[in-house]
C-alpha atoms as a PDB file:
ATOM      1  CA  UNK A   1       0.000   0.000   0.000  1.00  0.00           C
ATOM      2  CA  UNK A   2       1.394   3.853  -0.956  1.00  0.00           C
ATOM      3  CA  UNK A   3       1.891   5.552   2.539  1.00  0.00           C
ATOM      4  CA  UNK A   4       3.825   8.361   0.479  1.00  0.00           C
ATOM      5  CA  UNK A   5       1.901  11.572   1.777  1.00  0.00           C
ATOM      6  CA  UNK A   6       4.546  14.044  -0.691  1.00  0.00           C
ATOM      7  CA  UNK A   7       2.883  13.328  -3.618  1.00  0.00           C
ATOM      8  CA  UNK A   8       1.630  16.082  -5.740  1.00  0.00           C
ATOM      9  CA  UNK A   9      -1.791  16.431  -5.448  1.00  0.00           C
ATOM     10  CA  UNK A  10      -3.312  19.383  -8.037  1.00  0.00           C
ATOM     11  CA  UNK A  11      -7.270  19.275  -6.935  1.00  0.00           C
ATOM     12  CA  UNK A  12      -9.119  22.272  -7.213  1.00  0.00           C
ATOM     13  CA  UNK A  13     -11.354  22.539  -3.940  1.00  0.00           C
ATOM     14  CA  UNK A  14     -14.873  22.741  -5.140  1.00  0.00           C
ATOM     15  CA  UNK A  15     -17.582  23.774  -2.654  1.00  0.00           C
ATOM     16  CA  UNK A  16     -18.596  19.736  -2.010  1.00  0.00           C
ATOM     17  CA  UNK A  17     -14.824  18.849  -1.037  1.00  0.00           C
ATOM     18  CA  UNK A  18     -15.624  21.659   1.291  1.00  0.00           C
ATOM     19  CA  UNK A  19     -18.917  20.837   2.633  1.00  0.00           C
ATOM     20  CA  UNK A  20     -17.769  17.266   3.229  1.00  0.00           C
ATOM     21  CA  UNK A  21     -14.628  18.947   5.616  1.00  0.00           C
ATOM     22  CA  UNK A  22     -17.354  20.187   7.437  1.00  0.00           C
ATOM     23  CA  UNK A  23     -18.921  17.131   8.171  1.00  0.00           C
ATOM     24  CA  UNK A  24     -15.973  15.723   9.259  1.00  0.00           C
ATOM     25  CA  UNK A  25     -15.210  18.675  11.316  1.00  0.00           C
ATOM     26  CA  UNK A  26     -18.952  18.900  12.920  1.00  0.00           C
ATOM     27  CA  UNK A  27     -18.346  15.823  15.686  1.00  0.00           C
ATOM     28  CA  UNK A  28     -15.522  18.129  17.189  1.00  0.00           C
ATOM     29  CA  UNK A  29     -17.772  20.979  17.188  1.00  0.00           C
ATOM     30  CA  UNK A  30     -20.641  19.472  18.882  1.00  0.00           C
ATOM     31  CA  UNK A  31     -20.241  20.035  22.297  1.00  0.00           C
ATOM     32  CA  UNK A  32     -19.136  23.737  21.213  1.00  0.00           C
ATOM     33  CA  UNK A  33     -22.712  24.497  20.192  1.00  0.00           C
ATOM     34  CA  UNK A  34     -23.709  26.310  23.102  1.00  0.00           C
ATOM     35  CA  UNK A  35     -20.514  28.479  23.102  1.00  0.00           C
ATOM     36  CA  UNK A  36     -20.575  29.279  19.029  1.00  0.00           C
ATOM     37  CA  UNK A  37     -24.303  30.062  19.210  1.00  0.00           C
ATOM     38  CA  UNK A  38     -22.920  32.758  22.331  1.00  0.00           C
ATOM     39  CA  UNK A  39     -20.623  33.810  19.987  1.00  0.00           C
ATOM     40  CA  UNK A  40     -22.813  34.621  17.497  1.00  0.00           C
ATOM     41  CA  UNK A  41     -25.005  36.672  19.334  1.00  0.00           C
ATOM     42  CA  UNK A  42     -21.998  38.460  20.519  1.00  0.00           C
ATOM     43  CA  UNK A  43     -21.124  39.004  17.059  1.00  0.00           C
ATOM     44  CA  UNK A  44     -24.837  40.138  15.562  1.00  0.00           C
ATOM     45  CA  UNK A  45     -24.796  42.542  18.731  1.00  0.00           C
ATOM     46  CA  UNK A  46     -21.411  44.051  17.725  1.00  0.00           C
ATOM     47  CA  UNK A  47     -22.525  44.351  14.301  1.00  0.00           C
ATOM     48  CA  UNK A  48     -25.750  46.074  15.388  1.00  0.00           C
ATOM     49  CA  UNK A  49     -24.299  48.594  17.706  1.00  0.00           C
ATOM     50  CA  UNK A  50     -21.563  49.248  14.732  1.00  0.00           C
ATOM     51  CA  UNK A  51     -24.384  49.889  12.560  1.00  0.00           C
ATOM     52  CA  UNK A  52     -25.927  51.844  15.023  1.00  0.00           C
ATOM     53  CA  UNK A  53     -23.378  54.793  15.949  1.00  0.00           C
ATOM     54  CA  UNK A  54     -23.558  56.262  12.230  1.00  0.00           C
ATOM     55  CA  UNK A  55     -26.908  56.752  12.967  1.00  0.00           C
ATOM     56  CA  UNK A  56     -26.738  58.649  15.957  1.00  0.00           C
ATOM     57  CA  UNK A  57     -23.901  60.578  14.918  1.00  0.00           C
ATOM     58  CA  UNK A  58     -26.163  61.683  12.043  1.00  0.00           C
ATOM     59  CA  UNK A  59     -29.378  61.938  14.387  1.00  0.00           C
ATOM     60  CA  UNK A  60     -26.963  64.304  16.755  1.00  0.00           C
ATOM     61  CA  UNK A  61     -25.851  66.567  13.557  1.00  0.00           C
ATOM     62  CA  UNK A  62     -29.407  66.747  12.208  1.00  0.00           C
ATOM     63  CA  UNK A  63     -30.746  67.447  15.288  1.00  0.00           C
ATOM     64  CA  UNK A  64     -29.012  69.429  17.669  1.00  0.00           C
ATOM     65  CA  UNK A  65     -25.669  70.496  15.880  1.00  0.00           C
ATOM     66  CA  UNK A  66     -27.173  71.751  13.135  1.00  0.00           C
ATOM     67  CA  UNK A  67     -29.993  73.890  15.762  1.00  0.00           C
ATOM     68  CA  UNK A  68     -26.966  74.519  18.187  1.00  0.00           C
ATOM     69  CA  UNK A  69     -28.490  72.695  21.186  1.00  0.00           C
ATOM     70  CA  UNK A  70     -25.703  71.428  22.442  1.00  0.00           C
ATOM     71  CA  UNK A  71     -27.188  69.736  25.429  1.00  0.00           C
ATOM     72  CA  UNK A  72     -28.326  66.970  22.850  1.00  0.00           C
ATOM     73  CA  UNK A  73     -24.942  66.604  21.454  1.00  0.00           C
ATOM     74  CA  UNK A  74     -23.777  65.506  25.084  1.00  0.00           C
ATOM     75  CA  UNK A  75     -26.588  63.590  25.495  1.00  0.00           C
ATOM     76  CA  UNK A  76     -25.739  61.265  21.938  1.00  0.00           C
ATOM     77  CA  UNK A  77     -22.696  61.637  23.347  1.00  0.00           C
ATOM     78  CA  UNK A  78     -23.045  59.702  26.400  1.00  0.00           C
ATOM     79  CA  UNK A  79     -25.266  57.231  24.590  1.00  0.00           C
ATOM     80  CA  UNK A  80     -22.221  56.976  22.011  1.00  0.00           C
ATOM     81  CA  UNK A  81     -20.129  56.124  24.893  1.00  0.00           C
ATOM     82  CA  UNK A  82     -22.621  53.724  26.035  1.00  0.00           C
ATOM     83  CA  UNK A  83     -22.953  51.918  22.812  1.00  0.00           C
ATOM     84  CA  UNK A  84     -19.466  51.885  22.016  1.00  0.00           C
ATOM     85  CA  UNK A  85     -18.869  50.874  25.349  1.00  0.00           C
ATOM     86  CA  UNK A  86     -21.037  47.553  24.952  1.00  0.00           C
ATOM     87  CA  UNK A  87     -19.894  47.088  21.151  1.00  0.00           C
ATOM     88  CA  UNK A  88     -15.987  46.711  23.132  1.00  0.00           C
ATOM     89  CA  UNK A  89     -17.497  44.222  25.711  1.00  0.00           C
ATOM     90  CA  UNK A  90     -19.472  42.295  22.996  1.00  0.00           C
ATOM     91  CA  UNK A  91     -15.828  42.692  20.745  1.00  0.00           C
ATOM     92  CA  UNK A  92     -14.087  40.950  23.979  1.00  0.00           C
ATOM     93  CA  UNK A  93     -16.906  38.151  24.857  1.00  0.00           C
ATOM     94  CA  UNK A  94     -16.464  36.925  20.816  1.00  0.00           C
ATOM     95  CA  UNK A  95     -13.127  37.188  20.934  1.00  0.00           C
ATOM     96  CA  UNK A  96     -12.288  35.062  24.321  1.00  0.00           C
ATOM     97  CA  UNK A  97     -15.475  32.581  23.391  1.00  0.00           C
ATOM     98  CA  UNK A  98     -14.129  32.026  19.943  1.00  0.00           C
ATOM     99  CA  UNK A  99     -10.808  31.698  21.573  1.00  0.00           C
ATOM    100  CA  UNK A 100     -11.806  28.807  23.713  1.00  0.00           C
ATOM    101  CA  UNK A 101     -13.879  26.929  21.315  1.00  0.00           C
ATOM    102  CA  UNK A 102     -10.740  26.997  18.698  1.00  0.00           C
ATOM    103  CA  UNK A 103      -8.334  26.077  21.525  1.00  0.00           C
ATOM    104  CA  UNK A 104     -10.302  22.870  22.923  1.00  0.00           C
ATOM    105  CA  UNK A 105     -11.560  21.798  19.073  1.00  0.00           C
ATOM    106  CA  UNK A 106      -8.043  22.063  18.336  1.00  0.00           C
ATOM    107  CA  UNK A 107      -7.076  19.925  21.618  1.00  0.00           C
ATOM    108  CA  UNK A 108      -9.057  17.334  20.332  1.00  0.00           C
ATOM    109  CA  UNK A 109      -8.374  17.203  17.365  1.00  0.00           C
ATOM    110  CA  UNK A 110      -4.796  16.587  17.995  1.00  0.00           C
ATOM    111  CA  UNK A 111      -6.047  14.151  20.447  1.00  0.00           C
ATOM    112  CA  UNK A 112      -7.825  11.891  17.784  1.00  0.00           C
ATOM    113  CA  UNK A 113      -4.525  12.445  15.363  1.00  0.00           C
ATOM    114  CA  UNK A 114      -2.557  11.204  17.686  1.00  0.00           C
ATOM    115  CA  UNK A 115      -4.913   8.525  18.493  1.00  0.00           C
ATOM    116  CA  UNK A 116      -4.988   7.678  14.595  1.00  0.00           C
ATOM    117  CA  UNK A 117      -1.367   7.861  13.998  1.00  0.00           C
ATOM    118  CA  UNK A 118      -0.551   5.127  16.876  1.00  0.00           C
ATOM    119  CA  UNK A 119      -3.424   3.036  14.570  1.00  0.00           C
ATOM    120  CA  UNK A 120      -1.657   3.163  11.301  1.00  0.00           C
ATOM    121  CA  UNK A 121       0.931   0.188  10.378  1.00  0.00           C
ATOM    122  CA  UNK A 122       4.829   1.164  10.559  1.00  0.00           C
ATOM    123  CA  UNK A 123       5.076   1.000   6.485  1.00  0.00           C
ATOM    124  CA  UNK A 124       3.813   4.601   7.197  1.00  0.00           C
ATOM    125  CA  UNK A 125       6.376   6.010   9.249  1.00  0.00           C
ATOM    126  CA  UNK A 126       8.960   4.290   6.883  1.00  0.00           C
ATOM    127  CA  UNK A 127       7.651   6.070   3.992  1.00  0.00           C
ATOM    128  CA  UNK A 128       6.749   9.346   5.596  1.00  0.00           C
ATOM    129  CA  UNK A 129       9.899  11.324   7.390  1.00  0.00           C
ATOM    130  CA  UNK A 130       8.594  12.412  11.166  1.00  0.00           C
ATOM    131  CA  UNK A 131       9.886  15.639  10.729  1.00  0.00           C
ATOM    132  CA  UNK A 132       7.050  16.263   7.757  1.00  0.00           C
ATOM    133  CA  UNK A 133       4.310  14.288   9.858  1.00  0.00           C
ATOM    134  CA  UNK A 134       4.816  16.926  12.395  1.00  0.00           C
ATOM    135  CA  UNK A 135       4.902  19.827  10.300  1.00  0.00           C
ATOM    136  CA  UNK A 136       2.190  18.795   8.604  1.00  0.00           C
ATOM    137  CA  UNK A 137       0.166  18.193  11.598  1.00  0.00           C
ATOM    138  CA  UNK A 138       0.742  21.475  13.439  1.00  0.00           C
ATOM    139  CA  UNK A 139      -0.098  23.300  10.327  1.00  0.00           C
ATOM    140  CA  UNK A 140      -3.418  21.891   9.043  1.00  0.00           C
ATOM    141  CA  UNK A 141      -4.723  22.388  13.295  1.00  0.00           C
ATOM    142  CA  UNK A 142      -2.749  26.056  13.607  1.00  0.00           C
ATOM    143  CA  UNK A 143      -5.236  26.754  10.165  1.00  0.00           C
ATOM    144  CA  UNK A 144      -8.256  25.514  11.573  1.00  0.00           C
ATOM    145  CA  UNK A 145      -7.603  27.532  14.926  1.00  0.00           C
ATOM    146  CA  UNK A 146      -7.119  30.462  12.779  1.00  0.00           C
ATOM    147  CA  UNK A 147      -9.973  29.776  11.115  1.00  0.00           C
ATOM    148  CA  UNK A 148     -12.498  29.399  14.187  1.00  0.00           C
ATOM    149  CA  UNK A 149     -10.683  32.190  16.241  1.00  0.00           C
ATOM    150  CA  UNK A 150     -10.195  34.722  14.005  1.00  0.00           C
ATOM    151  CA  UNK A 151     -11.598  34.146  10.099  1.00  0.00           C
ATOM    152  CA  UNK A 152     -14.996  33.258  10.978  1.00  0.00           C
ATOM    153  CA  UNK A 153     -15.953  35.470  13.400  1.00  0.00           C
ATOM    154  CA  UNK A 154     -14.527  38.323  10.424  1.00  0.00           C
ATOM    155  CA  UNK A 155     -16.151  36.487   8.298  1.00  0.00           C
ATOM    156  CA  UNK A 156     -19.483  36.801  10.139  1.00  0.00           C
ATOM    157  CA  UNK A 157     -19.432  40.042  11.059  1.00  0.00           C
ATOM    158  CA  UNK A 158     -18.514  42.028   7.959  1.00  0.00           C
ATOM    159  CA  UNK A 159     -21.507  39.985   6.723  1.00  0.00           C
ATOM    160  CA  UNK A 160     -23.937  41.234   9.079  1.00  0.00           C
ATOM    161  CA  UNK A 161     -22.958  44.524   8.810  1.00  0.00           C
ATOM    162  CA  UNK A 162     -22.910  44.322   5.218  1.00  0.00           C
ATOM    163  CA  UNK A 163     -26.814  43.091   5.142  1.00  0.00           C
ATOM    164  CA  UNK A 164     -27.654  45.409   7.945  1.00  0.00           C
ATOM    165  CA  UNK A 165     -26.507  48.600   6.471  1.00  0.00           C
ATOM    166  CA  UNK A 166     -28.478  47.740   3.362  1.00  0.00           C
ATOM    167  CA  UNK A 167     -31.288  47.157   5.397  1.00  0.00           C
ATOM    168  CA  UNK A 168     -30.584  50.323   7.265  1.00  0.00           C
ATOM    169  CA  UNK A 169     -30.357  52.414   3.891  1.00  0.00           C
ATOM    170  CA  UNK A 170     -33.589  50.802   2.545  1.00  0.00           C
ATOM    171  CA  UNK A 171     -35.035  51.577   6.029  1.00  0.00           C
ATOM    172  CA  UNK A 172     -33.537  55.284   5.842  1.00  0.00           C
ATOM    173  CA  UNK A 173     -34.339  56.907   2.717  1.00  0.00           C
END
């Protein structure tokens, strides 16, 4: 049997391949459910309040700038600080949440490599050098920690905020 993993492989990833990493990926996920669904309301409420100060700057201007009452532009002001405020805690909750769920889906995951790796016959190891069995192990899980830390949540969040300020200009003019 060919162990060799350096072989060239020149597949273009189509969205099935991709789907079908997902699956694969979704058993290591599953206990993360209740943490990634905290996530993303951390993420649709940053989104929201990002969304949101534009409009009160522009409320402020229209309003009281424009009128020179400037008790309502310290009044938008504190509720700027307020909403900005929350946006940095919601920021922070995604962040540390995503954090965790990467780190421990990345735990085991190297848990159930290792596990397969002390499975496979030593033909393998003959024909595969250590050196690129680790390499390529700690950079396929350092990607898919990237991925659920940082990518996704990005990911995510520019989409929300892309839907919600077209919803926002519909909803404005």
């Amino acid at each position: 049997m060919n162990y060799n993993l350096n072989k060239s492989n020149n597949k273009t990833i189509s969205a099935g391949s991709m789907l079908a990493a997902g699956k694969k990926m979704w058993p290591y996920l599953r206990t993360e459910r209740n943490n990634i669904i905290l996530a993303a309301v951390a993420i649709l409420t940053n989104s929201g309040l990002a969304l949101l100060s534009p409009y009160l700057i522009g409320q402020a201007i229209d309003k009281y700038v424009l009128t020179k009452q400037f008790d309502g532009v310290l009044r938008y002001g504190g509720i700027l600080l307020v909403v900005y405020l929350i946006a940095f805690a919601a920021n922070y909750a995604q962040t540390r949440i995503m954090g965790g769920v990467g780190q421990r889906t990345l735990f085991n995951l190297r848990k159930a490599i290792f596990e397969k790796l002390q499975e496979l016959p030593q033909a393998f190891f003959i024909q595969n050098k250590a050196g690129d069995l680790i390499s390529r192990i700690n950079n396929d899980t350092d990607k898919l920690n990237q991925f659920f830390s940082q990518s996704l949540m990005q990911f995510m969040g520019n989409f929300f905020i892309i839907v919600g300020a077209g919803i926002l200009v519909i909803i404005i003019n």
